[in-house]
Protein backbone atom coordinates (compact mmCIF):
# COMPACT_ATOMS: atom_id res chain seq x y z
CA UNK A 1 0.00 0.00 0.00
CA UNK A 2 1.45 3.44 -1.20
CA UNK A 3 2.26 5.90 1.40
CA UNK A 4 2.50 8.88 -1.40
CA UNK A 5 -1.42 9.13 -2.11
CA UNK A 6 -2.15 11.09 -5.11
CA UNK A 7 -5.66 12.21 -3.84
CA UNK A 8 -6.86 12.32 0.23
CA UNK A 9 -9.49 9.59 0.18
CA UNK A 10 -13.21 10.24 1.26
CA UNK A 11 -12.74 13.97 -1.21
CA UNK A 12 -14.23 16.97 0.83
CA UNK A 13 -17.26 18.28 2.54
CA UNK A 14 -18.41 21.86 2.47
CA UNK A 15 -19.99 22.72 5.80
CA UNK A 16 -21.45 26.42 5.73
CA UNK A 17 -18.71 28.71 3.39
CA UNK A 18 -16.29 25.69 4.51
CA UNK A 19 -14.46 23.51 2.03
CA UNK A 20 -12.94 20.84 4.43
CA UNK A 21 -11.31 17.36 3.58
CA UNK A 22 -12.72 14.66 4.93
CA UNK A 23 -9.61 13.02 5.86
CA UNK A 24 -8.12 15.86 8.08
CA UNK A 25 -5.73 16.06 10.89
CA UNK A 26 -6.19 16.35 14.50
CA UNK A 27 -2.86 18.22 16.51
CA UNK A 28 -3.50 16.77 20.34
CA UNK A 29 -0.75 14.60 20.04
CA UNK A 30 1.60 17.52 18.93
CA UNK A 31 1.67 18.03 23.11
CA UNK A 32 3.86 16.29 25.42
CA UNK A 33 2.51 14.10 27.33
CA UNK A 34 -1.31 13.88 28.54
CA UNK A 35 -1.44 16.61 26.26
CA UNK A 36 0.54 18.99 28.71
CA UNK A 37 3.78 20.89 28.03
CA UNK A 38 5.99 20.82 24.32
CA UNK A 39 7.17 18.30 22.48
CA UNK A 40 9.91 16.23 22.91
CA UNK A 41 10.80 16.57 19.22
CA UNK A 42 9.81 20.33 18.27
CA UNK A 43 11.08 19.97 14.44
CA UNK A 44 9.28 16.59 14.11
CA UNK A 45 5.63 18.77 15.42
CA UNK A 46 6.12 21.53 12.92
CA UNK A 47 7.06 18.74 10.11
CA UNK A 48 4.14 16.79 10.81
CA UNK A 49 2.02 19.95 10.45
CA UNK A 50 3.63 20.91 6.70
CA UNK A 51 3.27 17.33 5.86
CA UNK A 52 -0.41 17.76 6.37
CA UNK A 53 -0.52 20.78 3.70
CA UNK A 54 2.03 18.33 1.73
CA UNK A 55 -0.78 15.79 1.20
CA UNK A 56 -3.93 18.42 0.65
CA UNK A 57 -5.37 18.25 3.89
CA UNK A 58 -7.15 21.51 4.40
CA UNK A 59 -9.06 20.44 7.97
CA UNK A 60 -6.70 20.67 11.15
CA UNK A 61 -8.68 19.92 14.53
CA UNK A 62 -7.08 21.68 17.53
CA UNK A 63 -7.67 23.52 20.67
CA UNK A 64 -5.82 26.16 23.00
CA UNK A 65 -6.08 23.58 25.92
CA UNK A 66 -3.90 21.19 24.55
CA UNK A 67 -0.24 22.05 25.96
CA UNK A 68 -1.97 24.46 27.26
CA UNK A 69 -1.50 27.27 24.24
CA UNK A 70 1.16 24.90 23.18
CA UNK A 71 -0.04 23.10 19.97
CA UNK A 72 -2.26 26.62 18.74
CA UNK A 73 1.47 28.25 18.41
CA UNK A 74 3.42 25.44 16.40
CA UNK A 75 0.28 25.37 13.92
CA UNK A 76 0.94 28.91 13.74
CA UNK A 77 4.59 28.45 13.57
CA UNK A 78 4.48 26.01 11.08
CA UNK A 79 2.21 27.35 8.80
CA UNK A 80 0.99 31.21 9.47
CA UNK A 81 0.39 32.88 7.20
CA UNK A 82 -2.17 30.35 6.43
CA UNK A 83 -3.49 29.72 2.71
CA UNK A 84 -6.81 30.44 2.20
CA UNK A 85 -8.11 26.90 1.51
CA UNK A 86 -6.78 25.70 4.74
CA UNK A 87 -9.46 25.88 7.64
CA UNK A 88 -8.34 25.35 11.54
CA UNK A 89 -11.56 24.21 13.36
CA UNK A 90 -10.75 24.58 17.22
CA UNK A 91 -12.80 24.08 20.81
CA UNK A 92 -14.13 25.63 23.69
CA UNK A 93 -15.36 24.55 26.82
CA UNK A 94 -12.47 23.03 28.75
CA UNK A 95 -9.47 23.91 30.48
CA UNK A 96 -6.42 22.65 32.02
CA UNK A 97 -5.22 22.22 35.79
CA UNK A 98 -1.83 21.37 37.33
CA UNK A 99 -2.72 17.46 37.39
CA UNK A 100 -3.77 17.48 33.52
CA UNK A 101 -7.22 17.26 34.18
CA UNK A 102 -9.68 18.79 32.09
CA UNK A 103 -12.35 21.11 34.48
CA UNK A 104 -15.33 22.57 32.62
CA UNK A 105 -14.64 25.99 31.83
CA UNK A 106 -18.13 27.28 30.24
CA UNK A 107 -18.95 30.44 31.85
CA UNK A 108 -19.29 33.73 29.57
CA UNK A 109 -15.73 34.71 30.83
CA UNK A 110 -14.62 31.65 30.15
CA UNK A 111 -15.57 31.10 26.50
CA UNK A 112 -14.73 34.72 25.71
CA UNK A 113 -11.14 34.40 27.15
CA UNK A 114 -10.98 30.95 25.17
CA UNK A 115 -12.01 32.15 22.27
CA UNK A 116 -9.50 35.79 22.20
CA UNK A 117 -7.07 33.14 23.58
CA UNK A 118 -7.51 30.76 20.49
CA UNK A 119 -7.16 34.16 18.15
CA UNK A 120 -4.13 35.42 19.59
CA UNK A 121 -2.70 31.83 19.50
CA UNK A 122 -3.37 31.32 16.03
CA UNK A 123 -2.60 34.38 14.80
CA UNK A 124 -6.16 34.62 13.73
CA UNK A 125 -8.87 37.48 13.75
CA UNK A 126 -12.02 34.89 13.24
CA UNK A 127 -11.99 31.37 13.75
CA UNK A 128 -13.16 29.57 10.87
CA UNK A 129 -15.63 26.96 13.13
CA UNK A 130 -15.59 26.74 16.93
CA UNK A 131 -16.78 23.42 19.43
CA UNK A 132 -18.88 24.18 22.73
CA UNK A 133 -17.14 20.68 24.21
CA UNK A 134 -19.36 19.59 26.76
CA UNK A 135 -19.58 16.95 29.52
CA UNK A 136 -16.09 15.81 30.77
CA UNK A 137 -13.43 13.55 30.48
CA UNK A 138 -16.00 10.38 30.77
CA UNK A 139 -18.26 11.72 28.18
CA UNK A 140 -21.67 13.22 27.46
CA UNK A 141 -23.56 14.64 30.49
CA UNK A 142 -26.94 15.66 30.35
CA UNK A 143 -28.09 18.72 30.84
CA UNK A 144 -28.82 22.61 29.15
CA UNK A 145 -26.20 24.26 26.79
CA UNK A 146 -28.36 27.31 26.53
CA UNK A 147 -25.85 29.57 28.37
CA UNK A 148 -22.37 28.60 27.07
CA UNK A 149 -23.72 28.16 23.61
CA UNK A 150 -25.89 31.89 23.64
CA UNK A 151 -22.16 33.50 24.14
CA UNK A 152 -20.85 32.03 21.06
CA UNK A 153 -23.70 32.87 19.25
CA UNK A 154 -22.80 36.31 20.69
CA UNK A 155 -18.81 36.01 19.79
CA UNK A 156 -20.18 35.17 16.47
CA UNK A 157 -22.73 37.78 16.11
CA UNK A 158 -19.29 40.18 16.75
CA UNK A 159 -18.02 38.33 14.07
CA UNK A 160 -15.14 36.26 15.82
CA UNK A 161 -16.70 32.88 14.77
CA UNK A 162 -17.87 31.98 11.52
CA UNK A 163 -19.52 28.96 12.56
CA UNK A 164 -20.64 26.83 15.64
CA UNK A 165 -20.73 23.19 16.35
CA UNK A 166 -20.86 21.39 19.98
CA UNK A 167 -18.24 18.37 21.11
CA UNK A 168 -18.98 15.40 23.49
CA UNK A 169 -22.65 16.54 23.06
CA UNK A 170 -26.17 14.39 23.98
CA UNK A 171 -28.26 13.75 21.06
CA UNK A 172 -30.77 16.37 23.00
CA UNK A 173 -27.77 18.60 23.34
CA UNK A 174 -27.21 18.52 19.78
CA UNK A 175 -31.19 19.30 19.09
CA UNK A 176 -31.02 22.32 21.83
CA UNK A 177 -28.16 23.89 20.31
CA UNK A 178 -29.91 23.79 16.67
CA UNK A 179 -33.31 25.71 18.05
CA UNK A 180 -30.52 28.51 19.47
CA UNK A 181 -28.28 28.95 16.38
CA UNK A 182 -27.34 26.74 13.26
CA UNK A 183 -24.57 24.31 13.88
CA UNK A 184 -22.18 22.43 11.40
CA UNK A 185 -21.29 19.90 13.05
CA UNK A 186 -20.78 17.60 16.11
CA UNK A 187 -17.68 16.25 17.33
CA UNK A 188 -18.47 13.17 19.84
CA UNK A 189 -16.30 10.01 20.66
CA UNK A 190 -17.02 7.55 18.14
CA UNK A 191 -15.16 4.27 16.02
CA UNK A 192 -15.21 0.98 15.27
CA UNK A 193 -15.85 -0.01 18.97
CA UNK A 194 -17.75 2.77 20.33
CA UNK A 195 -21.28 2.63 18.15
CA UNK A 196 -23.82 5.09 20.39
CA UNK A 197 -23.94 7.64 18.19
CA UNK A 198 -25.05 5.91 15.14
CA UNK A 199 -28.51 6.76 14.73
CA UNK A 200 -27.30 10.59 15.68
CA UNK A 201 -24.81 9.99 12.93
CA UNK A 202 -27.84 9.13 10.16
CA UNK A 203 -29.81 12.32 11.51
CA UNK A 204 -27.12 14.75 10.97
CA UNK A 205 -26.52 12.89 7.42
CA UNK A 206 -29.72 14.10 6.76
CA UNK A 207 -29.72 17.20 7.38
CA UNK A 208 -26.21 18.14 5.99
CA UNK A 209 -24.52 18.78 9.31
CA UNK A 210 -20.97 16.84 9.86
CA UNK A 211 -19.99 14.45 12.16
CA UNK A 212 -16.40 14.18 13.08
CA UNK A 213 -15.64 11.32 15.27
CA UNK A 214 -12.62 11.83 18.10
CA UNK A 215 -10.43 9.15 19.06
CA UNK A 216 -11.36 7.24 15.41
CA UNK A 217 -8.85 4.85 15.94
CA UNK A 218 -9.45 4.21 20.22
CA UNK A 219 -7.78 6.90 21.66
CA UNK A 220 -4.87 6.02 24.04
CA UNK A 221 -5.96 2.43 24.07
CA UNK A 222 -5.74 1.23 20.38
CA UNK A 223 -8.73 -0.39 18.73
CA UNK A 224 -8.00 -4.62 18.82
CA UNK A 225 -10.71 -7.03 17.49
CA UNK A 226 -10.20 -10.28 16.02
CA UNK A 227 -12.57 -9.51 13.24
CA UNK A 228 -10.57 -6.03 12.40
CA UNK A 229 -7.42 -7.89 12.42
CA UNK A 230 -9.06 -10.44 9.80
CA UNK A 231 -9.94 -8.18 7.68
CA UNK A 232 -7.21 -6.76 8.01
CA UNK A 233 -5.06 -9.30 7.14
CA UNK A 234 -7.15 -9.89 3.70
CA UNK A 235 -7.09 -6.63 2.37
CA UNK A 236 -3.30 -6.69 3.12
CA UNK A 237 -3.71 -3.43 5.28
CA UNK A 238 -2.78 -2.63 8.78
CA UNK A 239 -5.81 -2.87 11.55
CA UNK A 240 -5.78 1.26 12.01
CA UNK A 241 -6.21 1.36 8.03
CA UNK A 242 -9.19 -0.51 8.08
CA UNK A 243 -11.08 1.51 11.40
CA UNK A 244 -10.59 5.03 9.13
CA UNK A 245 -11.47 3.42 5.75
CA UNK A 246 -14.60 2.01 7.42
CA UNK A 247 -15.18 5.22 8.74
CA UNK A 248 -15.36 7.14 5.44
CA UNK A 249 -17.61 4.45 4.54
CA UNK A 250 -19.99 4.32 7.20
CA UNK A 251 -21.41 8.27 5.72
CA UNK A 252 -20.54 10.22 3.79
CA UNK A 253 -20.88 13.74 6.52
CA UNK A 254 -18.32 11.99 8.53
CA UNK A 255 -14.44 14.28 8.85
CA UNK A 256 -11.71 12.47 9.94
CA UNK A 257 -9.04 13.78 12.36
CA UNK A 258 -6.78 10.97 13.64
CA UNK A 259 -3.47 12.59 15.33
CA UNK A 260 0.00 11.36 15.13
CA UNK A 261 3.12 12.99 16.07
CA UNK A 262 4.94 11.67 13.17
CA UNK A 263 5.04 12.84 9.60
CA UNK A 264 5.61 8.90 8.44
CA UNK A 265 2.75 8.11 10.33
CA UNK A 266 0.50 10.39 9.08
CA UNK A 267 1.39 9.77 5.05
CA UNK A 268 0.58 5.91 6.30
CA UNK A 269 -3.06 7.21 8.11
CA UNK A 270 -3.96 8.80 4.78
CA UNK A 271 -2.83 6.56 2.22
CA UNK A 272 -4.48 3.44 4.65
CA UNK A 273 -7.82 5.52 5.23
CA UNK A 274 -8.97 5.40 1.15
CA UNK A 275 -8.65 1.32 1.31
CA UNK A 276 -11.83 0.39 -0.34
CA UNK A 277 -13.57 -2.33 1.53
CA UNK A 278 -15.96 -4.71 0.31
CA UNK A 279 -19.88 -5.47 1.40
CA UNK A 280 -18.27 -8.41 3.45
CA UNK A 281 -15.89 -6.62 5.33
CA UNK A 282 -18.36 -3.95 6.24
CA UNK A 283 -20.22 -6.45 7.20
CA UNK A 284 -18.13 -8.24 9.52
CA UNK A 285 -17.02 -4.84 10.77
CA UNK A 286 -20.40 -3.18 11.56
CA UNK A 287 -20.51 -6.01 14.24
CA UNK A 288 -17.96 -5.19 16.11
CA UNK A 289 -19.81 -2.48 18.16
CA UNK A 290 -22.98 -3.68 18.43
């Protein structure tokens, strides 16, 4: 299998005035680790990131609480002054204390310190698309996102946000946010293994919004099934291959951001993601999660 591919596979998705690839890149693991502090290989980060304009990629996924601040500034080392077909989509919500942890971080303050924080960071003036992440490190919580998503409605309104979408969101979160402001897209948990968003997945199909699944390949505990590393083995193809080409299969709104802190890596990730599998595979796949 070719690590050079001529084309990104799955082509692009417009959401809004946005021309994004679907196979895009997401820059958490640019961070040390736990997603704290720089790099241990500073050259390697800002390689990966011009390797990503290299192959076409016009979608990066990042966030000023990874490093903290950290990963925003070698995008914009790397790459600044940014082309104009490249679009940074970034998140709000969260923030960082001395342990690592992730603590909530949605009051109007909050969000509008995130937000100037993720401009200044970038070396942006408006952010192309902006998250509301909810819940927490576990996941989804229920509950209203009136309040923190009403102030990015207002940051957008004073035109420092082109466009909204909400992160480790409810399906009822997801509906909320659409009766406050349009959205265009949702980022939630979801692969091979992890399956409770389909039907949300099919109702956002529908209606033209995107669904961009984090952690597409498991997160920090790779994906391992005996039926992914069968199918694996007959399309010649490694198992991570397989879990991002059946991804791109499973609908066509679904954006890809796997991370890797290698520039190798990532030419393997994109060339791997446009394997085409066949009826049987998907079949054999789908039931995995289920």
């Amino acid at each position: 299998m070719s690590t050079h591919p001529t084309a990104l596979p799955g082509g692009t998705l417009t959401l809004g005035d946005l021309t994004l690839t679907r196979f895009g890149y997401g820059a958490m693991q640019l961070a040390g680790p736990g997603v704290m502090g720089p790099p241990a290989d500073h050259a390697g980060a800002l390689a990966v990131l011009r390797q990503a304009l290299d192959l076409g990629i016009t979608h990066i996924d990042t966030s000023d609480a990874y490093g903290p601040h950290l990963t925003n500034q070698l995008i914009a080392q790397a790459l600044h002054p940014y082309p104009d077909e490249l679009h940074i989509v970034t998140k709000v919500g969260a923030t960082r204390d001395q342990h690592g942890g992730w603590p909530p971080a949605r009051e109007p303050d909050d969000l509008r310190r995130a937000v100037h924080d993720n401009l200044r960071s970038l070396g942006l003036q408006t952010l192309d698309l902006v998250n509301l992440r909810l819940g927490d490190a576990t996941g989804p919580r229920p509950g209203s996102l009136a309040a923190p998503f009403e102030t990015l409605v207002q940051l957008q309104q004073e035109g420092l946000i082109r466009h909204l979408g909400v992160s480790n969101a409810t399906a009822d979160q997801v509906a909320q946010a659409q009766t406050i402001a349009p959205i265009v897209c949702v980022q939630n948990m979801y692969n091979l293994a992890h399956r409770h968003d389909d039907a949300l997945i099919d109702q956002l199909a529908a209606q033209g919004i995107a669904y961009v699944p984090f952690f597409p390949l498991g997160g920090f505990n790779p994906l391992q099934s005996a039926a992914l590393t069968a199918v694996a083995a007959r399309s010649e193809a490694t198992p991570m291959s397989v879990a991002l080409a059946w991804l791109l299969q499973r609908s066509p709104n679904i954006l890809l951001i796997p991370g890797t802190s290698s520039a190798a890596h990532l030419r393997e990730n994109a060339a791997g993601a446009g394997l085409a599998l066949s009826d049987t595979d998907l079949a054999e796949l789908d039931r995995i999660g289920r």
